[in-house]
N, C-alpha and C. Protein backbone atom coordinates (compact mmCIF):
# COMPACT_ATOMS: atom_id res chain seq x y z
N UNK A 1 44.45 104.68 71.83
CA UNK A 1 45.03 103.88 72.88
C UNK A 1 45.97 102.86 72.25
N UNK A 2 47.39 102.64 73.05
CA UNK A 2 48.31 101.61 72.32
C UNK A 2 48.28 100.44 73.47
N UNK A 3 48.25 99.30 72.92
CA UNK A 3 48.24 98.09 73.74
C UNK A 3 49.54 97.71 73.58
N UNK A 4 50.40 97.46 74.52
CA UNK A 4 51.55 96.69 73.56
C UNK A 4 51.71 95.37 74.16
N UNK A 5 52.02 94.24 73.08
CA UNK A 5 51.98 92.82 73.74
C UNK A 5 52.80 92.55 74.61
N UNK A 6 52.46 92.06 75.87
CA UNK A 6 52.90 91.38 76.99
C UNK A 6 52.93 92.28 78.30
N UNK A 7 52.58 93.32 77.83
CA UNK A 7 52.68 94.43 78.43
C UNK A 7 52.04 94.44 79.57
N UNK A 8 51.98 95.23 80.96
CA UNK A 8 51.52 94.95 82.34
C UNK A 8 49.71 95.02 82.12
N UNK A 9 49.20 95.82 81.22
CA UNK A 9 47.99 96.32 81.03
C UNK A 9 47.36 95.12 80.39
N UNK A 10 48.02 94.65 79.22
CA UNK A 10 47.18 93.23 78.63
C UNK A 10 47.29 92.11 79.33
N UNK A 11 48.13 92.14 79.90
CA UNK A 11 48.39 90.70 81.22
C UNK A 11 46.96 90.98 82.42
N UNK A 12 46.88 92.27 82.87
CA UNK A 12 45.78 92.78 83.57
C UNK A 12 44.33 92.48 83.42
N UNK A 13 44.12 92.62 81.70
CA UNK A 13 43.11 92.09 81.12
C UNK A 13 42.76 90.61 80.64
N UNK A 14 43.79 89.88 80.18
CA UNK A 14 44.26 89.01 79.75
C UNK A 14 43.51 87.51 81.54
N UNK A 15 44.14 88.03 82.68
CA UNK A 15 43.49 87.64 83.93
C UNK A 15 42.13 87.94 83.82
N UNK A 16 41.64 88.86 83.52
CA UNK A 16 39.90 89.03 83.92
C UNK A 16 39.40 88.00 83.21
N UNK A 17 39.90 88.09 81.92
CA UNK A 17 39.09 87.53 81.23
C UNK A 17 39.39 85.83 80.80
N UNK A 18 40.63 85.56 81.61
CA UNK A 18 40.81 83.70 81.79
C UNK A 18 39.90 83.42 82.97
N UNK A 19 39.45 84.15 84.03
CA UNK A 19 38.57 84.00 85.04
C UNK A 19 37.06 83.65 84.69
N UNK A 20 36.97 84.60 83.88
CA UNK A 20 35.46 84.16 83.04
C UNK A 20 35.35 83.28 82.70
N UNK A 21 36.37 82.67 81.82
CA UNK A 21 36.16 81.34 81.12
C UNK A 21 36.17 80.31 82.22
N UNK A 22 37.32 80.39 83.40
CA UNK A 22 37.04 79.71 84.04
C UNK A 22 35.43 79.53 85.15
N UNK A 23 35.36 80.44 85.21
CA UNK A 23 33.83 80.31 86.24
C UNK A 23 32.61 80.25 84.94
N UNK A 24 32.64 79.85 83.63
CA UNK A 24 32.20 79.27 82.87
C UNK A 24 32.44 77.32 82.53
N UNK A 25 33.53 77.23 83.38
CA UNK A 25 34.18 76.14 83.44
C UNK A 25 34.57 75.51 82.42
N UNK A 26 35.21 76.69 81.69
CA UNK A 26 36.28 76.07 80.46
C UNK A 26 37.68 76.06 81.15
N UNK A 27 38.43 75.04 80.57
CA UNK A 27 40.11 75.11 81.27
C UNK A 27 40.49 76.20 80.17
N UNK A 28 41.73 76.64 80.82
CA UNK A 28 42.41 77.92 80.32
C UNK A 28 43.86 77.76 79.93
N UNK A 29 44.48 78.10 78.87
CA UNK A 29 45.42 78.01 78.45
C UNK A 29 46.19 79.09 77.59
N UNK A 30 47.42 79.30 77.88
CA UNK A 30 48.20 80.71 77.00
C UNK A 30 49.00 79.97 76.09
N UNK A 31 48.87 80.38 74.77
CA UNK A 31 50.15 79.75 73.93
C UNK A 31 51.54 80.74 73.98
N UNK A 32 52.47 80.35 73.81
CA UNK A 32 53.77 81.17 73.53
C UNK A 32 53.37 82.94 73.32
N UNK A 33 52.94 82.81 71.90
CA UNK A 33 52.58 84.20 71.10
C UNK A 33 51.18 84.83 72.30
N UNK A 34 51.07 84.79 73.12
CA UNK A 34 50.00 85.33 74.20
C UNK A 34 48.49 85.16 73.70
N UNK A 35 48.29 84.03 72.98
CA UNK A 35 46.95 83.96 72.83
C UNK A 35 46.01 83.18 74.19
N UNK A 36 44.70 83.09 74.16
CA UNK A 36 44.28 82.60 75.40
C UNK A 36 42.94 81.83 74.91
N UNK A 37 43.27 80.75 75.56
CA UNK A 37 42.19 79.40 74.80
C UNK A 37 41.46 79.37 75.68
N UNK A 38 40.25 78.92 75.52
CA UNK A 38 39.17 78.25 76.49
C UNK A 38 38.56 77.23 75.91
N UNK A 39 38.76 76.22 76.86
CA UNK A 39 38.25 74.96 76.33
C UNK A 39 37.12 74.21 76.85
N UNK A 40 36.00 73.54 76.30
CA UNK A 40 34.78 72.72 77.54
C UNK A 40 35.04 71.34 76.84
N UNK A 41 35.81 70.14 77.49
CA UNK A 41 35.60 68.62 77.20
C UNK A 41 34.18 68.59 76.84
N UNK A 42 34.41 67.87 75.87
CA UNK A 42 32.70 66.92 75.66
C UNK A 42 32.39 65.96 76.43
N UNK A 43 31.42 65.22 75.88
CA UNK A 43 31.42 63.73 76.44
C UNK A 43 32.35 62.97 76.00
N UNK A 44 32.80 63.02 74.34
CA UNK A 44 33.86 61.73 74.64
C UNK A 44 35.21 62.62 74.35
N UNK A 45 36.82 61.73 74.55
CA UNK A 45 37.98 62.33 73.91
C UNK A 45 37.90 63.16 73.32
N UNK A 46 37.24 63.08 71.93
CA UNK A 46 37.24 64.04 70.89
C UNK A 46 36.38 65.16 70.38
N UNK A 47 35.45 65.31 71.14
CA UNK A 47 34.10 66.28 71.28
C UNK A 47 34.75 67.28 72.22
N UNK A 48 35.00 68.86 71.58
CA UNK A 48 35.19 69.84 72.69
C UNK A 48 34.78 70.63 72.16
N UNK A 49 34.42 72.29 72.98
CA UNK A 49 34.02 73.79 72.35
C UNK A 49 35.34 74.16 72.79
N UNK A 50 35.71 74.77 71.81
CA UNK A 50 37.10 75.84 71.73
C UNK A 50 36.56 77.32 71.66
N UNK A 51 36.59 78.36 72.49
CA UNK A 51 36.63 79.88 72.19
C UNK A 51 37.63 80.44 72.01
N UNK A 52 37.11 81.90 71.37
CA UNK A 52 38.52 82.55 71.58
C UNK A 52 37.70 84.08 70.89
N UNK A 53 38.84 84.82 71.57
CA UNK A 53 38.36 86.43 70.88
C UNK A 53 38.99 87.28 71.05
N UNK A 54 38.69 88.66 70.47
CA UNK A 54 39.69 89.55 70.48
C UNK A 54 39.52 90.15 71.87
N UNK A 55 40.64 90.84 72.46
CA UNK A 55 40.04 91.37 74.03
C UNK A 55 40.90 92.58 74.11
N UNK A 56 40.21 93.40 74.30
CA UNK A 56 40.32 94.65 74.36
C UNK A 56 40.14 95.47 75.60
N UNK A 57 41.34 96.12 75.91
CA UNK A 57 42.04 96.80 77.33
C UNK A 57 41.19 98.68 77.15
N UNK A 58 40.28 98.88 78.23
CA UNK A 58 39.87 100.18 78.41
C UNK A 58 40.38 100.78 79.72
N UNK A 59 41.10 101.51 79.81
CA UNK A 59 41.50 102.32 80.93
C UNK A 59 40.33 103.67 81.48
């Protein structure tokens, strides 16, 4: 299987899986290069959990 970046299929997946994070209630964010952050504030400013992972498109 070829994924190619930006492509209609990883954007497809790319949504499922910012949804998760969100109904996990991390905020969601895309950088430029199509990566996809999930973030949970701590208690103070500087206390946060950052995820991230590889995500992989099955047709």
């Amino acid at each position: 299987m070829t994924r190619l970046p930006f492509a209609e299929e990883e954007r497809a997946v790319k949504n499922v899986v910012a949804s998760y994070m969100e109904e996990a209630g991390l905020s969601v964010r895309e950088d430029p290069a199509g990566n996809l952050f999930g973030r949970r504030q701590g208690r103070d400013a500087y206390a946060a959990v950052l995820v991230g992972s590889i995500v992989f498109d099955r047709a």
